[in-house]
Protein backbone atom coordinates (compact mmCIF):
# COMPACT_ATOMS: atom_id res chain seq x y z
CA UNK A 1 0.00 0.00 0.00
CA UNK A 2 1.46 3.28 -0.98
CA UNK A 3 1.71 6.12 0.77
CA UNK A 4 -0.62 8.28 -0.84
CA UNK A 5 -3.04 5.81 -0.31
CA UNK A 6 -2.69 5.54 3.33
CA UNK A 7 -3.29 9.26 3.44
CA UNK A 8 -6.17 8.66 1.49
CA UNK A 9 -7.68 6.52 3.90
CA UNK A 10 -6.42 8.31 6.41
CA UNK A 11 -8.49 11.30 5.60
CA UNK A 12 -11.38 9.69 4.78
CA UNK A 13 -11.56 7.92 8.23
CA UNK A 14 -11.28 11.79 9.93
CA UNK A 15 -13.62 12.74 7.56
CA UNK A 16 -16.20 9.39 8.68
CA UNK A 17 -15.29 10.10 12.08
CA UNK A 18 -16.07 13.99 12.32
CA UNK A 19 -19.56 13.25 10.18
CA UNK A 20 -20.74 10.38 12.41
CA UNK A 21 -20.11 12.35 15.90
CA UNK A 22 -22.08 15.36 14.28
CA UNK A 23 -24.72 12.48 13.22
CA UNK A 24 -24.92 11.10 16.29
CA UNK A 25 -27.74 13.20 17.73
CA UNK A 26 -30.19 12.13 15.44
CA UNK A 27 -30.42 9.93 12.53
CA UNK A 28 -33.82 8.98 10.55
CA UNK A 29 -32.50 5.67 9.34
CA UNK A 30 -31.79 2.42 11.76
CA UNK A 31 -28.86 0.95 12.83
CA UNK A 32 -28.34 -2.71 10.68
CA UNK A 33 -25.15 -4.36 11.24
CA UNK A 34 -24.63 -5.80 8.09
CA UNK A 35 -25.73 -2.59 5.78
CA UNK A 36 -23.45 -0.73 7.76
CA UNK A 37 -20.67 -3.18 6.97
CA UNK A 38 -21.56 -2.75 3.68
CA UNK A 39 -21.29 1.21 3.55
CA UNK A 40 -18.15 1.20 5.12
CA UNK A 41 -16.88 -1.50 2.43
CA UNK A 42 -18.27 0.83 -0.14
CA UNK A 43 -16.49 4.08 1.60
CA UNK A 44 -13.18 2.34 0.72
CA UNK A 45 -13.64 0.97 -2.33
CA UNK A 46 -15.89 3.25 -4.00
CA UNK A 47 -13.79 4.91 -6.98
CA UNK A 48 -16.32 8.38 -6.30
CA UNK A 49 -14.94 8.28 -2.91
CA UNK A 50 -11.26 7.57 -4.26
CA UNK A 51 -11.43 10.15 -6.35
CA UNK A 52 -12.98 12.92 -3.92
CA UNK A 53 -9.93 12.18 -1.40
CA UNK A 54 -7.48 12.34 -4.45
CA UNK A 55 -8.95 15.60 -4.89
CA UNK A 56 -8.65 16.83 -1.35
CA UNK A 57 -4.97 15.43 -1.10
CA UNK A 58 -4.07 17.68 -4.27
CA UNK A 59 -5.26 21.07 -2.53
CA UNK A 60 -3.43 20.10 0.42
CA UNK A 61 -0.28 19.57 -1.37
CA UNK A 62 -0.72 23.62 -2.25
CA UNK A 63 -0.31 24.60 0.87
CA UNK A 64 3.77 24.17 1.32
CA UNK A 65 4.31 26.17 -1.87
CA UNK A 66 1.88 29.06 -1.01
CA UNK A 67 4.12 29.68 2.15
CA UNK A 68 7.42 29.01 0.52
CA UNK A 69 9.55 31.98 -0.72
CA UNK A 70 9.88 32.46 -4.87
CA UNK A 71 12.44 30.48 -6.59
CA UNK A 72 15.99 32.80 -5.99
CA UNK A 73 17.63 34.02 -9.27
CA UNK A 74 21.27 33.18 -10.11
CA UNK A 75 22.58 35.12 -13.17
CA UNK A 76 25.92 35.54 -14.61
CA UNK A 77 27.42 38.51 -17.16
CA UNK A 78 31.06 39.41 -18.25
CA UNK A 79 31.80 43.54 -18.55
CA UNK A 80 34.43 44.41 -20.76
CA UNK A 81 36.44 48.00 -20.75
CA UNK A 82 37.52 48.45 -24.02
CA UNK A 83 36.73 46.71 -27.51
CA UNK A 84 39.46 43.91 -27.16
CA UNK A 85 39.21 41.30 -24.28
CA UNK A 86 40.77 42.98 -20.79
CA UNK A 87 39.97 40.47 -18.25
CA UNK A 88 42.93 41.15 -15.34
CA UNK A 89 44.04 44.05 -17.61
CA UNK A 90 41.35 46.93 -16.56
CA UNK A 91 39.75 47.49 -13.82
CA UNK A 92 36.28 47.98 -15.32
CA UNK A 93 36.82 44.55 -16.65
CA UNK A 94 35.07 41.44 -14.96
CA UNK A 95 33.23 38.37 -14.92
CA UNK A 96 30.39 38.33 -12.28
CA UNK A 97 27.36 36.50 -10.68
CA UNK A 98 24.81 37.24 -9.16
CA UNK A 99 22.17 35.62 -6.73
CA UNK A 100 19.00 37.66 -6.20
CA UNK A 101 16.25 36.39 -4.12
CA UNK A 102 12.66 38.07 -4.11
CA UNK A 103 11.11 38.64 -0.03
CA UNK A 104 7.57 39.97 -0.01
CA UNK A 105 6.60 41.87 2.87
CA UNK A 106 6.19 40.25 6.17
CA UNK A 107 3.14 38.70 6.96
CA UNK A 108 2.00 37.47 3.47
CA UNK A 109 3.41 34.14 2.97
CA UNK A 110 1.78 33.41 6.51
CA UNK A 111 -1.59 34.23 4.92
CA UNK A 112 -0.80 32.58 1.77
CA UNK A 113 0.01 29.72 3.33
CA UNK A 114 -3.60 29.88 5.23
CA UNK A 115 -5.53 30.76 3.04
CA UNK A 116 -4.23 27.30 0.80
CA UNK A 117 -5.20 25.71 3.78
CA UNK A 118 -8.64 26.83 4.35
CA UNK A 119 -9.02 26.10 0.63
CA UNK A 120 -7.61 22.56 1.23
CA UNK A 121 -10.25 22.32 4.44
CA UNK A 122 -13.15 23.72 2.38
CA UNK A 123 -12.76 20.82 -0.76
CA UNK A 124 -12.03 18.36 2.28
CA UNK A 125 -15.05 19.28 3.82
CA UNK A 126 -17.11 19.72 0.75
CA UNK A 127 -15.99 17.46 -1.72
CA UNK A 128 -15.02 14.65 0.41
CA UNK A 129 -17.69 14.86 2.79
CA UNK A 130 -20.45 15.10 0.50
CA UNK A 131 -19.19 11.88 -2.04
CA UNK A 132 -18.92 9.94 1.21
CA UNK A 133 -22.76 11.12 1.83
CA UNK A 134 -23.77 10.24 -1.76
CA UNK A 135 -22.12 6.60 -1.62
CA UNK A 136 -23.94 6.00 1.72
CA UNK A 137 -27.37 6.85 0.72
CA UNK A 138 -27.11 4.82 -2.89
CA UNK A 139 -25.78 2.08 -0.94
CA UNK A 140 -28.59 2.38 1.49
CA UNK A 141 -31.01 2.57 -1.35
CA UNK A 142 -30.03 -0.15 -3.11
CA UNK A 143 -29.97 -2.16 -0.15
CA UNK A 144 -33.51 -1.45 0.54
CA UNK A 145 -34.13 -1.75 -3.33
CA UNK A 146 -32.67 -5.77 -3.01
CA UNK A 147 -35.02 -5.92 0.17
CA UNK A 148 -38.10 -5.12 -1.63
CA UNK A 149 -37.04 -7.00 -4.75
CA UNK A 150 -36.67 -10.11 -1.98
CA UNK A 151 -39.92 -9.15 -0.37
CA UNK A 152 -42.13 -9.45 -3.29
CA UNK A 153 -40.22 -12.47 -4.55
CA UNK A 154 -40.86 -14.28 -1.55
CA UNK A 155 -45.10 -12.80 -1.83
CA UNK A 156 -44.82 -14.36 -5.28
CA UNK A 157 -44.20 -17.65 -2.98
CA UNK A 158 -46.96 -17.53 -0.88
CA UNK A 159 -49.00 -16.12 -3.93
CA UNK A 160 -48.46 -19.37 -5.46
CA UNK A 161 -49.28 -21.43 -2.30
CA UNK A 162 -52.75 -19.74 -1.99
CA UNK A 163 -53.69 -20.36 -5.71
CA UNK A 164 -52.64 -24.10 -5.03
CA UNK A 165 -55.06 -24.03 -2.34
CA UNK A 166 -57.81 -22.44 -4.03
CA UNK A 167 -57.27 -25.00 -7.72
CA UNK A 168 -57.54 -27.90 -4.83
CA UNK A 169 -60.93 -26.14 -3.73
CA UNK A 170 -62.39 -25.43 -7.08
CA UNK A 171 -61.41 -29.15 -8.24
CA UNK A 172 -63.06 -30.75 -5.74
CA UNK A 173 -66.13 -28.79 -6.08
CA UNK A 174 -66.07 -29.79 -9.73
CA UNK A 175 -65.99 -33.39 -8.79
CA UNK A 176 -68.47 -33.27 -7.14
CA UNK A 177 -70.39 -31.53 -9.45
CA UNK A 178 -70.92 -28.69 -8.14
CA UNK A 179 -68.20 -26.43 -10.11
CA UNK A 180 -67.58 -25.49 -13.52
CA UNK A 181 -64.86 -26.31 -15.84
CA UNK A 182 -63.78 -22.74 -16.54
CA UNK A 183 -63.11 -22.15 -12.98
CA UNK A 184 -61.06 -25.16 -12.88
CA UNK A 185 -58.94 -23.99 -15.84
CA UNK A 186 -59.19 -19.99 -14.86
CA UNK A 187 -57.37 -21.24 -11.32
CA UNK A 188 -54.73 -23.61 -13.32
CA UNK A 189 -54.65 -20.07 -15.74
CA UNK A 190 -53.51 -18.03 -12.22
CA UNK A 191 -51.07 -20.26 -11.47
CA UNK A 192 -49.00 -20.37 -15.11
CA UNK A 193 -48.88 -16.62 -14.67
CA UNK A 194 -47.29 -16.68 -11.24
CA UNK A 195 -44.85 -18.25 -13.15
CA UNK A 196 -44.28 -15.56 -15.47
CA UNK A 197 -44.39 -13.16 -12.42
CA UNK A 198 -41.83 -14.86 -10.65
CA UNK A 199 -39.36 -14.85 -13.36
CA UNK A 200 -39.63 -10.94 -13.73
CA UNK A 201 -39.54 -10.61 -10.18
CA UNK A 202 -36.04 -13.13 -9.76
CA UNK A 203 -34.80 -11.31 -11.99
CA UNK A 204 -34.92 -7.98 -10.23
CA UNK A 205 -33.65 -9.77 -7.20
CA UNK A 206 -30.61 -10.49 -9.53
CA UNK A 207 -30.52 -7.06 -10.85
CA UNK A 208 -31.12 -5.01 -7.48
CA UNK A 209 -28.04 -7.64 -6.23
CA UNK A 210 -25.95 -6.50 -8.90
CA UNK A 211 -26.35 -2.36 -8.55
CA UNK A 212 -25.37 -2.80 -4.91
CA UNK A 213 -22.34 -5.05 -5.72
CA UNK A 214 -21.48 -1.82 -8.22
CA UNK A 215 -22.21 0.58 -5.42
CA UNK A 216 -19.95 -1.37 -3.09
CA UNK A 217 -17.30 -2.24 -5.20
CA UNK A 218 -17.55 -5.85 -4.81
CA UNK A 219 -17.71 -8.07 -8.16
CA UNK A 220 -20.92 -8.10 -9.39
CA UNK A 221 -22.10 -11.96 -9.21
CA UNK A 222 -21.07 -11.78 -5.61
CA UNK A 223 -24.13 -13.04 -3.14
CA UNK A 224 -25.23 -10.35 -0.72
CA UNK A 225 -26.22 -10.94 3.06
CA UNK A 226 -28.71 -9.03 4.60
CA UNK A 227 -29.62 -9.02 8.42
CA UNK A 228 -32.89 -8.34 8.36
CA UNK A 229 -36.66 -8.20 5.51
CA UNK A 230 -38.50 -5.38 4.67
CA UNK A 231 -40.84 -4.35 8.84
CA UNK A 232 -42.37 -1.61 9.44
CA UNK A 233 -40.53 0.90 12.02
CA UNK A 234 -43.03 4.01 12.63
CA UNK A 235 -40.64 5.13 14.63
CA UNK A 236 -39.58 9.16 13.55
CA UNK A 237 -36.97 11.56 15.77
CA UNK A 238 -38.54 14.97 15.84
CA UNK A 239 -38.12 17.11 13.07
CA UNK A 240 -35.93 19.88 15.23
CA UNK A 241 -33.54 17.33 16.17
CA UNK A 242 -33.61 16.20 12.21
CA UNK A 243 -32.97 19.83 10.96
CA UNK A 244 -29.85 20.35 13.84
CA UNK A 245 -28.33 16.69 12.63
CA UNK A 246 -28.90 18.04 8.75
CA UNK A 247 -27.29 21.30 9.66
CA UNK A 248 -24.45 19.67 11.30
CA UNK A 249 -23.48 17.07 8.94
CA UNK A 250 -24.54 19.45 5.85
CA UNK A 251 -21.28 19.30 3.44
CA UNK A 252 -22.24 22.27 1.94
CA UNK A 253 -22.01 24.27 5.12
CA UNK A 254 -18.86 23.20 6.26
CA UNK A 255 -17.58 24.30 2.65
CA UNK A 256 -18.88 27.69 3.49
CA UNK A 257 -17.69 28.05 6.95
CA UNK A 258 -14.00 27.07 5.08
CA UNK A 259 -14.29 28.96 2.13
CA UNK A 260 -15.67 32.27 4.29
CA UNK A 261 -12.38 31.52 6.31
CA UNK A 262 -10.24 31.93 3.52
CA UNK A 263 -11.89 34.70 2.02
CA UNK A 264 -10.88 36.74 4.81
CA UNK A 265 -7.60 35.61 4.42
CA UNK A 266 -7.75 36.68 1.14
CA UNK A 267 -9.26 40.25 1.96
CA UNK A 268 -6.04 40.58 4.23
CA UNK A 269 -4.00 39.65 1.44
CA UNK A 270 -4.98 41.47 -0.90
CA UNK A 271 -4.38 44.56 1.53
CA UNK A 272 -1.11 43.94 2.47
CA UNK A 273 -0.40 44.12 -1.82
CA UNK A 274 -0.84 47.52 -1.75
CA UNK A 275 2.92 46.92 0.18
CA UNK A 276 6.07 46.22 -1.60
CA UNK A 277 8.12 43.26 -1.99
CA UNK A 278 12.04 43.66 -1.98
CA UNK A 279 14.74 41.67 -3.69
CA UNK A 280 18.01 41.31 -2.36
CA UNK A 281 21.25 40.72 -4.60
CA UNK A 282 24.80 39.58 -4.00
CA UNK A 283 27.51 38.31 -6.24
CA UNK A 284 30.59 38.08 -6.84
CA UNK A 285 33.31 39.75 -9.88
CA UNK A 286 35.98 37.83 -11.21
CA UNK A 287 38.66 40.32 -12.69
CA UNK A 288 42.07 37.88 -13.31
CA UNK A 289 44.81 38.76 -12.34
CA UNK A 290 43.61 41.96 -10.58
CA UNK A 291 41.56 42.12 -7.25
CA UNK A 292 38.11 40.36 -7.03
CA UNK A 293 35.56 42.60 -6.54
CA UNK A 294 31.56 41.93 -4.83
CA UNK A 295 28.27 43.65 -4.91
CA UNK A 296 24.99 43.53 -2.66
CA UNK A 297 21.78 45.30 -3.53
CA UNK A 298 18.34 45.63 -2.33
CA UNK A 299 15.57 46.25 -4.72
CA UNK A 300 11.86 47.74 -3.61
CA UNK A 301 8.87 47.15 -5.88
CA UNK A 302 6.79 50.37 -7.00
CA UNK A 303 2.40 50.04 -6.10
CA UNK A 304 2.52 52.68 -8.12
CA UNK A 305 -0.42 50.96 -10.77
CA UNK A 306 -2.58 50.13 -7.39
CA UNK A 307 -5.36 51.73 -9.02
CA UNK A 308 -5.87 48.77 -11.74
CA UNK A 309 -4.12 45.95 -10.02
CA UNK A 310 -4.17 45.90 -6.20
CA UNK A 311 -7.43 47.89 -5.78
CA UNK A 312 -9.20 45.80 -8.16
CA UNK A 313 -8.09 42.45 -6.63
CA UNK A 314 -8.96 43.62 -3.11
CA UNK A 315 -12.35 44.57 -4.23
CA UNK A 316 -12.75 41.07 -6.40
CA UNK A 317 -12.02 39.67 -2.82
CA UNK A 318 -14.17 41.37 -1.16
CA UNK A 319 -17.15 40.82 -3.22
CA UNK A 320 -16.25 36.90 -2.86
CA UNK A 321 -16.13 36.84 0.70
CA UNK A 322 -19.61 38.72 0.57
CA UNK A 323 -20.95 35.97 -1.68
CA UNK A 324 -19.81 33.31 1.13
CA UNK A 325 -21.78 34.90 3.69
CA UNK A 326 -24.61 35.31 1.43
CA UNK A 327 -24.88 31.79 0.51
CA UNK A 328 -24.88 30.47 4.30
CA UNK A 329 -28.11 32.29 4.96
CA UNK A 330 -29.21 30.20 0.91
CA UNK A 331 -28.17 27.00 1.80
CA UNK A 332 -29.04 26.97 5.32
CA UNK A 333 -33.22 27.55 4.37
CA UNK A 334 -32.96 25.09 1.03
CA UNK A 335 -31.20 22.55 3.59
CA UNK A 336 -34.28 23.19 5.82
CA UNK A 337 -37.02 23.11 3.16
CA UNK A 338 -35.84 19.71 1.73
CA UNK A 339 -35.85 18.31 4.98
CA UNK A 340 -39.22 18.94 6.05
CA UNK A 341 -39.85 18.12 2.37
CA UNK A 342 -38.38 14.61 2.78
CA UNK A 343 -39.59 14.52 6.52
CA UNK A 344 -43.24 14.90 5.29
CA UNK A 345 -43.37 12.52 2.86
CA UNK A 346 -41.48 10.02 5.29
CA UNK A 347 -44.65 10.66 7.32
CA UNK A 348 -47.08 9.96 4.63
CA UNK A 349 -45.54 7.00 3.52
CA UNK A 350 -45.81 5.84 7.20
CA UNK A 351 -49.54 6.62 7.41
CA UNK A 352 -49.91 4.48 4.37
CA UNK A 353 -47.93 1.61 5.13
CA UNK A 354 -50.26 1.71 8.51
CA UNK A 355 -53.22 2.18 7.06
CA UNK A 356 -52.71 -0.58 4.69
CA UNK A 357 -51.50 -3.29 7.21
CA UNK A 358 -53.94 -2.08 10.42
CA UNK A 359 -56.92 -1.34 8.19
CA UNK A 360 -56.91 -2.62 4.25
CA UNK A 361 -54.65 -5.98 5.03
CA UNK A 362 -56.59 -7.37 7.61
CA UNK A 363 -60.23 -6.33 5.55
CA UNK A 364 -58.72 -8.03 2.54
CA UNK A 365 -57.62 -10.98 4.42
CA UNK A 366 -61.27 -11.32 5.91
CA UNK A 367 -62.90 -10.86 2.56
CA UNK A 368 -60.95 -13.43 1.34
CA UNK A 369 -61.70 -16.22 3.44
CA UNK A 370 -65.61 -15.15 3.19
CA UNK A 371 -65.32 -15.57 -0.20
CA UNK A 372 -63.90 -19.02 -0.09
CA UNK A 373 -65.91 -20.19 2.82
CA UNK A 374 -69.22 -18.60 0.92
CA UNK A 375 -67.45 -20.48 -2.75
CA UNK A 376 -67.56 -23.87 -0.57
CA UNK A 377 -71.53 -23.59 0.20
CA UNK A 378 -72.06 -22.00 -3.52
CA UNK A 379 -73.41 -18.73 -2.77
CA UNK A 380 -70.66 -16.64 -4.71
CA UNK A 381 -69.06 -17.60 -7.66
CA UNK A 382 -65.54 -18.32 -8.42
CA UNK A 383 -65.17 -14.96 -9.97
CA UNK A 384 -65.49 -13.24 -6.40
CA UNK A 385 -62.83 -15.76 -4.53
CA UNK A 386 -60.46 -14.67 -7.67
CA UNK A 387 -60.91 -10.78 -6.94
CA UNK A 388 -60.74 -11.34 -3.63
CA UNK A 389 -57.78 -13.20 -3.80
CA UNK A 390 -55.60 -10.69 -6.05
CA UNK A 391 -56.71 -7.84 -3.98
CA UNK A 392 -55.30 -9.32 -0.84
CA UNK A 393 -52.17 -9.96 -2.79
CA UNK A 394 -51.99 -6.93 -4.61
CA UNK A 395 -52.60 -4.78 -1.60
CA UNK A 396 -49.61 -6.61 0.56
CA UNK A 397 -47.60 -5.48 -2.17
CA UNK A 398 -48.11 -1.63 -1.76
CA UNK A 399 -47.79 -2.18 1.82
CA UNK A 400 -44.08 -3.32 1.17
CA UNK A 401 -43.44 -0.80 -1.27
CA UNK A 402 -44.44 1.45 1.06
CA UNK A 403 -42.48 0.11 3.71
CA UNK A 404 -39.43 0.45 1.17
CA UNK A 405 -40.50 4.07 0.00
CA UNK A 406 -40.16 4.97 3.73
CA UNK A 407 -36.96 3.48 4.58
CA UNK A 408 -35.46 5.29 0.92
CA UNK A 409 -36.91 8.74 2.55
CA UNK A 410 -35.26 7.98 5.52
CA UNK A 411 -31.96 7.33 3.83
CA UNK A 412 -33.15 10.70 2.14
CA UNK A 413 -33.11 12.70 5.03
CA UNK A 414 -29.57 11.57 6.54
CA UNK A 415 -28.17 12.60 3.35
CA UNK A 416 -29.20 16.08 3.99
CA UNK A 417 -28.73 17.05 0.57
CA UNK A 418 -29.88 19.80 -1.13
CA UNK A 419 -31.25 18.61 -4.50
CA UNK A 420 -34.57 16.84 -4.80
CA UNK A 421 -34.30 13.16 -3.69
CA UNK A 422 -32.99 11.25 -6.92
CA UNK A 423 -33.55 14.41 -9.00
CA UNK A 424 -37.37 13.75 -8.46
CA UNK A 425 -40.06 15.52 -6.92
CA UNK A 426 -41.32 15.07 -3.34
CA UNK A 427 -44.30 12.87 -4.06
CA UNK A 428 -42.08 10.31 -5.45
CA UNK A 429 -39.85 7.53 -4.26
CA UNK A 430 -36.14 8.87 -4.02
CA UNK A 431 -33.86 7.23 -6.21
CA UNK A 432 -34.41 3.57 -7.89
CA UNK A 433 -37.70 1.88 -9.22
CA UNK A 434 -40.84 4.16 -8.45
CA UNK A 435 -43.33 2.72 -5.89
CA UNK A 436 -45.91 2.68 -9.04
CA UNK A 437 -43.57 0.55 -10.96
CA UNK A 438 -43.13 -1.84 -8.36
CA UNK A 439 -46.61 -2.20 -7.30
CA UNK A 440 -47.45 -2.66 -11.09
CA UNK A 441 -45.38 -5.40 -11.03
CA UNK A 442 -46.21 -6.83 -7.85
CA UNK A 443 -50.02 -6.67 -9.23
CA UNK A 444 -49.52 -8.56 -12.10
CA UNK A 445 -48.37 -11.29 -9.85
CA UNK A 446 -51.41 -11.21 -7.88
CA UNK A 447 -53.15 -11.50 -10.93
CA UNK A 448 -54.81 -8.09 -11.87
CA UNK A 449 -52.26 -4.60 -11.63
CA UNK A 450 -53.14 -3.07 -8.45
CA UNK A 451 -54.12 0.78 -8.65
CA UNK A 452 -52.05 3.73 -6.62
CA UNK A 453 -53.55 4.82 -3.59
């Protein structure tokens, strides 16, 4: 391991450590052990993150030369007295050097130096600490993404174990005589396309394996353990708490506070250019056979164009450093406004994924086995066992979609970011398949797509 990569991954556990102690006050997502082995595999092997410190590392390797003196000068020139060649003959005859080294005035190499490392704090801060929140949070998703993709596989299952159930119901009745052929061959009909539905469905389970294999760095066939299924946690820190941890861990902000930093610096620079440099000479003159002879000077730079050079720069840095503080009060109410945003929705997706397993699940369940109990005795027909059946089925599916649309928002929230979740708007699922698609799916499994509530 080289030692620009132990650097690397040197800053980038600083940079883990600093954003989980601001973090720790309040998070929105849950502790899992094994996701969070997998984000900190990703944090290390992630070329986004690789890249980011590799960018931080070169603006800290500006610093040393931002506080280090100009390059010195070394000339050399031969005087001659006289058209023919008088070295050691004339006294106005020599060959000389001369070594000339530039000082600027005290104090701004200090601030150079500084400011390059407030710069080198602000992309460390900023850069760095907002690819390490990106990786997270698509790592998170995706996780949840694989979850779902499980979840619905595994509904698919049971899916197929009720329909077995009810073909052994309506073939029995038919023995009997009591049944119809078309319901025999409409229930052996259901069952075919559960096939079909779990092949799509497999299929995303291999797919939704793969994207978090990319995220992670990990080759992409490699199997993926997960701790825990798809539950429903209600379970929400206050919003106050949620806006401090956002604020804390924001990126952006951090950036700012830097980059303010070394605006000042910059200010102060640029007023101390209004002061001259000097450059200070010795050398010395060869003359042959006569004496050697030596020089020294000191040379003082003229501000005397201050007007349109140093006035102009100080203003250019003034106007910057106003921008900074500008843009703390800007980021500071869009990192607020996408967190209630995201903290909303979280909210509504919670109600939802409540309503539907307190109130539609257990109606649908109840309806279902009316249905079949009422089938048995013949007083409904096998038509209303069938709806009944897919609407149960394609109801538990938006109920785990929902439960995966929450724990995405939550992911959402900890990322504190200031763009709309997946580059979407707030009614939709951030990042990865939209609920609608997945419900779609789900529905076809059951039998009949399932509408949005």
């Amino acid at each position: 391991m080289t030692t620009r990569t132990i650097a690397g991954l040197i800053l980038l556990a600083a940079v883990a450590s600093a954003g989980a102690l601001r973090a720790e006050a309040a998070r929105a997502t849950f502790a899992d052990e094994r996701l969070e082995a997998l984000v900190s595999e990703a944090l290390l092997k992630n070329p986004d993150v690789a890249a980011a410190v590799a960018t931080s590392e070169a603006a800290g390797f500006r610093v040393a030369p931002a506080r280090t003196l100009p390059d010195p000068f070394l000339s050399f020139n031969y005087q001659n007295d006289g058209t023919a060649i008088s070295l050691g003959e004339r006294d106005m005859t020599f060959l000389g050097g001369m070594f000339s080294q530039t000082l600027p005035w005290p104090g701004k190499l200090r601030l150079a130096g500084e400011e390059a490392r407030q710069r080198a704090e602000e992309v460390r801060a900023g850069t760095v600490g907002r690819t390490r929140l990106a990786v997270e949070a698509r790592v998170r998703r995706a996780y949840y993404e694989y979850l779902l993709a499980q979840a619905l596989l595994d509904l698919i299952e049971d899916r197929s174990r009720s329909w077995r159930e009810t073909s052994a119901i309506v073939r029995e009745r038919y023995a009997v005589g009591f049944g119809v052929q078309q319901d025999v061959l409409r229930s052996q009909v259901e069952i075919l396309r559960l096939d079909e539905a779990r092949a799509d469905e497999a299929a995303q389970v291999a797919n939704s394996r793969t994207e978090l294999n990319r995220m992670i760095g990990r080759p992409q066939g490699s199997a993926i353990e997960t701790a825990q299924r798809l539950d429903f946690r209600p379970e929400v820190p206050d919003l106050e708490s949620l806006l401090r941890a956002a604020r804390d861990k924001s990126p952006e902000l951090a950036a700012l506070e830097r980059g303010i930093e070394a605006g000042r610096l910059r200010v102060s620079l640029a007023r101390k250019d209004f002061l001259p440099d000097f450059t200070a000479s010795a050398g010395p003159m060869y003359r042959g056979s006569l004496d050697p002879m030596w020089q020294v000077g000191l040379g003082i730079t003229l501000p005397i164009y201050a007007g349109s050079r140093q006035r102009p720069r100080l203003n250019a840095a003034g106007a910057e450093l106003r921008s900074d503080e500008a843009r703390v009060s800007s980021v500071e109410l869009e990192l607020e406004f996408r967190t209630r945003e995201r903290y909303e929705t979280l909210n509504a997706a919670l109600k939802v994924a409540k309503l539907y397993r307190d109130g539609v699940l257990p109606v649908d369940q109840l309806s279902l086995e009316s249905a079949v109990a009422s089938y048995r005795t013949g007083k409904v027909p096998f038509v209303t066992v069938l709806e009944a059946l897919n609407t149960l089925y394609a109801d538990r599916a938006i109920y785990l979609t929902r439960v995966a649309e929450a724990e995405r928002w939550r992911v959402s929230i900890d990322e504190a970011d200031l763009q709309p979740a997946g580059g979407m708007s707030a009614g939709a699922a951030p990042s990865g398949p939209s609920p609608g698609a997945s419900v779609t799916n789900a529905g076809s499994a059951m039998g009949s797509p399932a509408p949005m509530r």
